[in-house]
C-alpha atoms as a PDB file:
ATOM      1  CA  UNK A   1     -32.834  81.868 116.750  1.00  0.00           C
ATOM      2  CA  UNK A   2     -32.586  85.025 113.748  1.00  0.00           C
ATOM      3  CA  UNK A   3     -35.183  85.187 111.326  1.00  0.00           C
ATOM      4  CA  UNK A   4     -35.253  82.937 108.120  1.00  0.00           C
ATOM      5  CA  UNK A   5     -33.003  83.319 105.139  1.00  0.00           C
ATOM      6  CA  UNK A   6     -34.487  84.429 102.267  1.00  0.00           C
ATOM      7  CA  UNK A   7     -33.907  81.447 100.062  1.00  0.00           C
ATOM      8  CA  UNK A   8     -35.946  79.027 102.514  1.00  0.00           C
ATOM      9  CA  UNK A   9     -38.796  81.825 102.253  1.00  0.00           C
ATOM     10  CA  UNK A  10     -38.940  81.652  98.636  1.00  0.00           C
ATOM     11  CA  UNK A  11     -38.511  78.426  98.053  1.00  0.00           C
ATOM     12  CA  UNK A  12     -41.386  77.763 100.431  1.00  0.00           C
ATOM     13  CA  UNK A  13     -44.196  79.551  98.273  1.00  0.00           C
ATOM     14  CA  UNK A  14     -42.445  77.873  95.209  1.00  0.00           C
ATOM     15  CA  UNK A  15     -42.610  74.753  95.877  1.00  0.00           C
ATOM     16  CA  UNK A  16     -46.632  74.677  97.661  1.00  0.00           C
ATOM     17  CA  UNK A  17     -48.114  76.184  94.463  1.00  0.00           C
ATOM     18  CA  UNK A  18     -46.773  73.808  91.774  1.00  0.00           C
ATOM     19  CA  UNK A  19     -47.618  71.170  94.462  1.00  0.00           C
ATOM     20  CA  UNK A  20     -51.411  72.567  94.562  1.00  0.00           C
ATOM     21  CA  UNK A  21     -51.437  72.948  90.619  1.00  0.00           C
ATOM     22  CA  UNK A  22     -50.189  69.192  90.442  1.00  0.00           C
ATOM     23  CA  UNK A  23     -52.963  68.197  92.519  1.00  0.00           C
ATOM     24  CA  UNK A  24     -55.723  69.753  90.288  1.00  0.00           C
ATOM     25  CA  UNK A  25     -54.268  68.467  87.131  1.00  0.00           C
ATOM     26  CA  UNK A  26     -54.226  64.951  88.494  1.00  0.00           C
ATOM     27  CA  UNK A  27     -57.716  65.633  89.251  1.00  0.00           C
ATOM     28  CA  UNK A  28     -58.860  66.247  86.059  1.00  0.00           C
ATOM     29  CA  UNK A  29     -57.014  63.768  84.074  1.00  0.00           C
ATOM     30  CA  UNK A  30     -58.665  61.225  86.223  1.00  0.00           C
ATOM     31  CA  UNK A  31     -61.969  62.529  85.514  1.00  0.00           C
ATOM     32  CA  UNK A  32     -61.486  62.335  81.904  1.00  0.00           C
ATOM     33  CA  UNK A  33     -60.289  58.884  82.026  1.00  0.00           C
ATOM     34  CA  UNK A  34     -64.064  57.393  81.715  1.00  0.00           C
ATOM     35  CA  UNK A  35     -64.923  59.407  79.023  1.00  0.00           C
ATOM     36  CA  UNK A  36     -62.029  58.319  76.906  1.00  0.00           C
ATOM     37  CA  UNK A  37     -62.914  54.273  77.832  1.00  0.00           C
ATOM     38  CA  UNK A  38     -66.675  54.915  76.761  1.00  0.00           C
ATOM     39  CA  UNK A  39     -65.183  56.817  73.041  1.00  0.00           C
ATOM     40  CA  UNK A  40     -63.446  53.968  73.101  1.00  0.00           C
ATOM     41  CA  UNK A  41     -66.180  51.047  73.848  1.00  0.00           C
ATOM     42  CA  UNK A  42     -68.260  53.228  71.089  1.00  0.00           C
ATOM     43  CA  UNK A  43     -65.643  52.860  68.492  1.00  0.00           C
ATOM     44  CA  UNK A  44     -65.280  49.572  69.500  1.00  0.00           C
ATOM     45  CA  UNK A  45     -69.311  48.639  68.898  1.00  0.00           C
ATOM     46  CA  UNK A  46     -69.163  50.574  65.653  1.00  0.00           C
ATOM     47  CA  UNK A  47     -66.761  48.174  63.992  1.00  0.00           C
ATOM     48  CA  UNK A  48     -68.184  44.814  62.304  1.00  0.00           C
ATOM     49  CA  UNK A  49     -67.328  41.784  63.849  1.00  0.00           C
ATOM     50  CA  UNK A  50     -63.876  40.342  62.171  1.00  0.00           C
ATOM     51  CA  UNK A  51     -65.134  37.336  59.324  1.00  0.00           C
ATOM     52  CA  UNK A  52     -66.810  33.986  60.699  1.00  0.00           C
ATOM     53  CA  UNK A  53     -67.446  35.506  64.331  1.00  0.00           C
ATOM     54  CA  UNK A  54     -70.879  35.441  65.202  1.00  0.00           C
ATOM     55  CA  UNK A  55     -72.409  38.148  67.204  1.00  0.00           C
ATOM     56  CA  UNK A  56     -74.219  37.961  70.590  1.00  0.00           C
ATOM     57  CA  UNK A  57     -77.492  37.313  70.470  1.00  0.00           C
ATOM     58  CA  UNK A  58     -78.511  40.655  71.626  1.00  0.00           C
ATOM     59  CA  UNK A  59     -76.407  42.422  69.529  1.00  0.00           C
ATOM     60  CA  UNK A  60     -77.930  45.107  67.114  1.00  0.00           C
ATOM     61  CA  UNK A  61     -77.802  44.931  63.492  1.00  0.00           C
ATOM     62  CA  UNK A  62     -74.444  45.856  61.902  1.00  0.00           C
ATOM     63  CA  UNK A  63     -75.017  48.334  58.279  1.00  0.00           C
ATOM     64  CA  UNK A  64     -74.429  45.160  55.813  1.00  0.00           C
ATOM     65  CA  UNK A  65     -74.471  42.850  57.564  1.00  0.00           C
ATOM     66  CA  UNK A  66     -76.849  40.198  58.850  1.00  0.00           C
ATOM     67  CA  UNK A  67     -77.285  40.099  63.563  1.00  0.00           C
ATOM     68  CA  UNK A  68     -75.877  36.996  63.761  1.00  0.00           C
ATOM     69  CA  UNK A  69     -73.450  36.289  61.169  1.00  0.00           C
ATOM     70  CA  UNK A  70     -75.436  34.838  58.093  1.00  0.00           C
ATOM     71  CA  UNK A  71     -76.936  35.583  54.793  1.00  0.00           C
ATOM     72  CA  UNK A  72     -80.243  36.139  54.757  1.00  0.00           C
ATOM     73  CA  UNK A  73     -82.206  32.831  53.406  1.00  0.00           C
ATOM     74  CA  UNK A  74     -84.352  33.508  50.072  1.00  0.00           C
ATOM     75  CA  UNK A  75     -86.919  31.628  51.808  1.00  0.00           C
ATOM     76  CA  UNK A  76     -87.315  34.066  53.931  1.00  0.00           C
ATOM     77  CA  UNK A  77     -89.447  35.910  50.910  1.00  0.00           C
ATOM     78  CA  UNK A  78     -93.103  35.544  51.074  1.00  0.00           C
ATOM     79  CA  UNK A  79     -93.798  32.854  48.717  1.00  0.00           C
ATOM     80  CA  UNK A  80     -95.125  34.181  45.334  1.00  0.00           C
ATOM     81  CA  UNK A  81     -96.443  30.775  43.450  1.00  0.00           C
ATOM     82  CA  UNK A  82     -98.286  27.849  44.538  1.00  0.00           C
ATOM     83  CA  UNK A  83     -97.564  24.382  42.981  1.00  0.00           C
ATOM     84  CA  UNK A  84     -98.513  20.229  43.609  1.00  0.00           C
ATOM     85  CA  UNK A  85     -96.285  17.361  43.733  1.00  0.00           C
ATOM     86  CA  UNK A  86     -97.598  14.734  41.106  1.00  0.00           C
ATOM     87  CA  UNK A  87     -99.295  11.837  43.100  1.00  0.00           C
ATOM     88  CA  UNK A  88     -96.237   9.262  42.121  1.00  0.00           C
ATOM     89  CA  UNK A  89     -93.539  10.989  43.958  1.00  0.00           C
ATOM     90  CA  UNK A  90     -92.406  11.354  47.734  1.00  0.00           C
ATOM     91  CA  UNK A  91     -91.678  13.807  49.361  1.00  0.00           C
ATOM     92  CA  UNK A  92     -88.090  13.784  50.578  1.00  0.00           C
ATOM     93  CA  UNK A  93     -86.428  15.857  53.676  1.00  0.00           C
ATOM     94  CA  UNK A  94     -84.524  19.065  52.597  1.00  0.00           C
ATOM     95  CA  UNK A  95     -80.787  18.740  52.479  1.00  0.00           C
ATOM     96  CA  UNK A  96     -79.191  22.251  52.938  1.00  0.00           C
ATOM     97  CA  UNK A  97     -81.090  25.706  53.645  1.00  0.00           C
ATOM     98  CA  UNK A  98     -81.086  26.514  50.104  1.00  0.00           C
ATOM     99  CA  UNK A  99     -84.258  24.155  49.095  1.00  0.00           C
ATOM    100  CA  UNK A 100     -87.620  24.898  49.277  1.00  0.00           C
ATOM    101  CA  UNK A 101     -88.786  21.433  48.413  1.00  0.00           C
ATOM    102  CA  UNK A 102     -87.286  17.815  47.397  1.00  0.00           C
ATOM    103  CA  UNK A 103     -89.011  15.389  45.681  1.00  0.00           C
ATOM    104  CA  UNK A 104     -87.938  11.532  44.640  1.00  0.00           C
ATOM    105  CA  UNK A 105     -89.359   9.791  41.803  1.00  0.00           C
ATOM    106  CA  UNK A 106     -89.006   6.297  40.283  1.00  0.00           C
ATOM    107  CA  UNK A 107     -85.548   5.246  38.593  1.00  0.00           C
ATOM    108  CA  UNK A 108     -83.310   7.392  40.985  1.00  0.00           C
ATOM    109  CA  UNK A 109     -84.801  11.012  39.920  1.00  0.00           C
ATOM    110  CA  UNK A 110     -84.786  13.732  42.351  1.00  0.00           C
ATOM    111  CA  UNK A 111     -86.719  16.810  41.598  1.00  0.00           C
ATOM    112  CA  UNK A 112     -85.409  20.138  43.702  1.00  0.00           C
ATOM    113  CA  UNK A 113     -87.157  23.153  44.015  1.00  0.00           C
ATOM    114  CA  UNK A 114     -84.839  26.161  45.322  1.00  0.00           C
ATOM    115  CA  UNK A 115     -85.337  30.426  45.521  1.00  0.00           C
ATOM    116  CA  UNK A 116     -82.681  32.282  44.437  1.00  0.00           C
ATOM    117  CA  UNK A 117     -81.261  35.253  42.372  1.00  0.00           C
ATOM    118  CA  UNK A 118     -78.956  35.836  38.788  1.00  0.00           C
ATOM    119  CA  UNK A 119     -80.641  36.062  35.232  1.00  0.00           C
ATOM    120  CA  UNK A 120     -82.445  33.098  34.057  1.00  0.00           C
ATOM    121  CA  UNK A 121     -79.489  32.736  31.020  1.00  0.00           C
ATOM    122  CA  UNK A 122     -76.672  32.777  33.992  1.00  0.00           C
ATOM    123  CA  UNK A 123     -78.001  30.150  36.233  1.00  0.00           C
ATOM    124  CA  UNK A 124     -78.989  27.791  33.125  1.00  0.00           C
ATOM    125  CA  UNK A 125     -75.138  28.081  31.863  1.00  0.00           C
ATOM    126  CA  UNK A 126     -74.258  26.980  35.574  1.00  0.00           C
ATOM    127  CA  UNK A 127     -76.966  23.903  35.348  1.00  0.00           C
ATOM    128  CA  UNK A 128     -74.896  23.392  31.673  1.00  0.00           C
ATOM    129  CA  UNK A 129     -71.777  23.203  33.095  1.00  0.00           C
ATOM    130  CA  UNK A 130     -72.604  20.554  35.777  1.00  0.00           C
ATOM    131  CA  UNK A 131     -72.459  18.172  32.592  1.00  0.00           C
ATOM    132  CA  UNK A 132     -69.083  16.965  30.712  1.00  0.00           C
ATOM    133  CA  UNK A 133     -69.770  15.199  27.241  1.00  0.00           C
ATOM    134  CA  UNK A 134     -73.120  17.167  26.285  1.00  0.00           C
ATOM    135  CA  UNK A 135     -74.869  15.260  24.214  1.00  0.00           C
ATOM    136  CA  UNK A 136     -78.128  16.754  23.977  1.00  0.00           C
ATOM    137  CA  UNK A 137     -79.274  20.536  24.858  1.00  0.00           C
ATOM    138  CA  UNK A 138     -82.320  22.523  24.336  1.00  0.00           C
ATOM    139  CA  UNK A 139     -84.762  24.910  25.782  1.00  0.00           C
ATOM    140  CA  UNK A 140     -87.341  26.708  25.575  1.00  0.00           C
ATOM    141  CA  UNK A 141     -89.817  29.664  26.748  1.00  0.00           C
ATOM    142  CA  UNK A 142     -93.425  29.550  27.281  1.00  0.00           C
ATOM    143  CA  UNK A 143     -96.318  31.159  29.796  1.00  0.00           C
ATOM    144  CA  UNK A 144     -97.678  29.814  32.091  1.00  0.00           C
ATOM    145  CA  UNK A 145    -100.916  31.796  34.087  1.00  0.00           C
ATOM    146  CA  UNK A 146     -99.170  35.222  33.114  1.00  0.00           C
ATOM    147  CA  UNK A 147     -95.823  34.078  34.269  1.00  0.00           C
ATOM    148  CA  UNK A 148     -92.530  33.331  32.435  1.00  0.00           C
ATOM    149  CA  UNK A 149     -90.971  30.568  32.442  1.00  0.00           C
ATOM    150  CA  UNK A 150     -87.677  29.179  30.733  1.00  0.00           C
ATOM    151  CA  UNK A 151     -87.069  25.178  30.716  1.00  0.00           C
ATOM    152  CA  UNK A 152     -84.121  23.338  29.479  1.00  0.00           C
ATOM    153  CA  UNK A 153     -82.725  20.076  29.447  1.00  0.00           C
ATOM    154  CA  UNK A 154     -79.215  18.485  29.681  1.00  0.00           C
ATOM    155  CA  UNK A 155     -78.210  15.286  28.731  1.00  0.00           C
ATOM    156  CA  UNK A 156     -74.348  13.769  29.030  1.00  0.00           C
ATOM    157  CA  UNK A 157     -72.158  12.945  31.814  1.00  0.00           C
ATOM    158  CA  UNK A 158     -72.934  14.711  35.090  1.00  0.00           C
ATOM    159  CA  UNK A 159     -70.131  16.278  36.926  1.00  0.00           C
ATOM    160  CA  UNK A 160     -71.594  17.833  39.819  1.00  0.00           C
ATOM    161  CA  UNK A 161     -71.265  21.393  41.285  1.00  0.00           C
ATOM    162  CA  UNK A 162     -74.800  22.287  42.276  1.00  0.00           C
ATOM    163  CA  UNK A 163     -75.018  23.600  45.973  1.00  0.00           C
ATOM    164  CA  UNK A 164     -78.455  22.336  45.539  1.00  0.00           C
ATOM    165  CA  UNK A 165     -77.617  18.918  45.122  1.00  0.00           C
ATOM    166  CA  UNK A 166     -75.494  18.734  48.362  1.00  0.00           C
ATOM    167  CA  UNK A 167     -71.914  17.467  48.167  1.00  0.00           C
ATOM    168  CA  UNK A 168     -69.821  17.469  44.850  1.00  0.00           C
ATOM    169  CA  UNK A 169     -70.963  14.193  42.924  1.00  0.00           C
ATOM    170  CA  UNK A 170     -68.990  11.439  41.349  1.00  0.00           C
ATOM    171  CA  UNK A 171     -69.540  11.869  37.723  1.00  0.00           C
ATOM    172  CA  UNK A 172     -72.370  10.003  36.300  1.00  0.00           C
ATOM    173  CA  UNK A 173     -72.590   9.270  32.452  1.00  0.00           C
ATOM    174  CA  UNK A 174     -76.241   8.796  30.919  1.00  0.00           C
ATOM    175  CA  UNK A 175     -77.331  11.043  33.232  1.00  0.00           C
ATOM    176  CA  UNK A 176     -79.887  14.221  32.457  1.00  0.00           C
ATOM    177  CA  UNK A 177     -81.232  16.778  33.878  1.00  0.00           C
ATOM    178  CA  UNK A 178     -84.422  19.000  33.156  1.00  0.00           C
ATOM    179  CA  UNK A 179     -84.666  22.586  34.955  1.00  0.00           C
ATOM    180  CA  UNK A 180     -87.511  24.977  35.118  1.00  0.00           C
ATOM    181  CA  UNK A 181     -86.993  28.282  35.699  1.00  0.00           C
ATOM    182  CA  UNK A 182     -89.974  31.111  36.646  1.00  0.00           C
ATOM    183  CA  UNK A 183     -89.652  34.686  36.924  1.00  0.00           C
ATOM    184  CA  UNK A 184     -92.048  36.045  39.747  1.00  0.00           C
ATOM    185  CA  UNK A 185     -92.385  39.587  41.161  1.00  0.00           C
ATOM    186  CA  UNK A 186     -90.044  38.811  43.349  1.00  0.00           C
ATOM    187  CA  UNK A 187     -86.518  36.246  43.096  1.00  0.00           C
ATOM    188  CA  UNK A 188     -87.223  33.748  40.466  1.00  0.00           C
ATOM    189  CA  UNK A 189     -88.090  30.080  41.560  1.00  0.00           C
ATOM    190  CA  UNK A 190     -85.563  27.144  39.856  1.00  0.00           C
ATOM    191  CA  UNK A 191     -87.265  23.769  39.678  1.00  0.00           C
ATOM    192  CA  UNK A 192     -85.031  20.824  38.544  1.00  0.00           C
ATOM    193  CA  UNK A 193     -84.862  17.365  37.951  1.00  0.00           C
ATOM    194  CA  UNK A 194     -81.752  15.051  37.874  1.00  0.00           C
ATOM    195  CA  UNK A 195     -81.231  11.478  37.279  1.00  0.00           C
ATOM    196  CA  UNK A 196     -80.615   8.396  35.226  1.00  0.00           C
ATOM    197  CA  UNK A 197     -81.633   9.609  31.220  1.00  0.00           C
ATOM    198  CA  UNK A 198     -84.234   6.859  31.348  1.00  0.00           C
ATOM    199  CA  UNK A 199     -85.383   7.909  34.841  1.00  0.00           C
ATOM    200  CA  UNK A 200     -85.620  11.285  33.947  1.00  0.00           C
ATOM    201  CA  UNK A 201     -87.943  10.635  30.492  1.00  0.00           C
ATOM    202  CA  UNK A 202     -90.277   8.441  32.108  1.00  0.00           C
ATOM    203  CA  UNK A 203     -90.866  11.061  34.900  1.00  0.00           C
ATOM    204  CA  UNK A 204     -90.852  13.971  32.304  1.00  0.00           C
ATOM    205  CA  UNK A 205     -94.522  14.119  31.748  1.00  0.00           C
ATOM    206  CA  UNK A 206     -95.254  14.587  35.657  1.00  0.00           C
ATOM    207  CA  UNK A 207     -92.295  17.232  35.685  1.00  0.00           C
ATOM    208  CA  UNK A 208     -94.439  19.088  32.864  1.00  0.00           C
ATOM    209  CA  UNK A 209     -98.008  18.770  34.400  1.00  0.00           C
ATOM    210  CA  UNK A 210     -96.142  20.327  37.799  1.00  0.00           C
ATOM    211  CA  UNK A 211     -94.699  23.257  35.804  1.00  0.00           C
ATOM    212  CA  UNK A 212     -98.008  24.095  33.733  1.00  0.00           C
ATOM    213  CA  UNK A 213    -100.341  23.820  37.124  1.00  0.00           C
ATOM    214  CA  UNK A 214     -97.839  26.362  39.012  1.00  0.00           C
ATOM    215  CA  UNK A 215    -100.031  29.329  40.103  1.00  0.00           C
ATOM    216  CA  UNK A 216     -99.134  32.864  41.336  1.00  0.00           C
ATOM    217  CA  UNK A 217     -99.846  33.898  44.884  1.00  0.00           C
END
């Protein structure tokens, strides 16, 4: 046979080169491919985890938010004051995360002792607005071993509304309430009794001796 044409020649060194250069740009896309998933799985554990999902439990700690999906507990906070439960009342089981102590006295009274922030005028307008048909309102400011302490009492028809007190209550006419609030170092503590009127005045006294034996830590 004659020697090539010229066209099968050229197209011959064409064609292997782009082949080669095809090759070695598959090559390196591919080895770029696991860099791009691990950007990618960075980004992805950057981002806060979308509302009400909780996180693994070995998850670290978003920026502003808590590991595992919750507000951090006031309780939590070293305890600042030390007070005693008068002798007549029981001790009662906590109902939500938000008490530090529940007490029951005689005539239906329950006595709550919670941790939390706000200004001592904002949280006793919320305690005022748990009652409809206000009868009777005062309060008052006094010290008690170096620290301040607010008190004020309610009397009408209770409506309900405190997270404290558990669900949303029926409303309750004749019924008062007497709230102590002290300003520590630290969040203020919120004591507060709730009942029957009559209850609540025959179990006033103890409520006082409670608040004036209260003791910083």
């Amino acid at each position: 046979m004659g020697p090539r044409p010229m066209s099968i020649r050229v197209a011959a060194f064409v064609v292997i080169p782009v082949i080669l250069v095809a090759g070695v740009l598959a090559l390196q896309s591919a080895e770029h491919v696991p860099d791009a998933a691990a950007a990618t799985a960075r980004v992805s554990s950057a981002l806060p985890a979308p509302a009400g999902e909780m996180l693994p439990l070995d998850h670290p700690p978003i920026r502003g938010a808590s590991p595992h999906g919750s507000m951090p507990s006031a309780a939590s906070e070293a305890p600042t004051i030390a007070w005693k439960m008068p002798g007549a009342w029981q001790e009662a089981p906590n109902p939500n995360a938000m008490r530090l102590a529940t007490y029951r006295a005689a005539g239906g009274v329950e006595v709550s002792v919670s941790r939390a922030g706000g200004s001592p005028e904002a949280n006793i307008q919320r305690w005022i607005t748990q009652f409809d048909d206000v009868g009777h309102e005062g309060r008052a400011e006094k010290t008690v071993h170096g620290l301040h302490v607010v008190t004020v009492d309610v009397l009408g028809t209770y409506i309900g509304g405190d997270m404290t007190m558990g669900q949303q209550a029926d409303a309750k006419p004749e019924w008062a309430m007497v709230g102590a609030i002290v300003e520590t170092r630290g969040l203020p503590y919120f004591f507060k009794m709730m009942g029957p009127a009559t209850g609540v005045r025959a179990a006033r006294p103890a409520f006082d001796r409670l608040v004036d034996g209260i003791t910083p830590m």
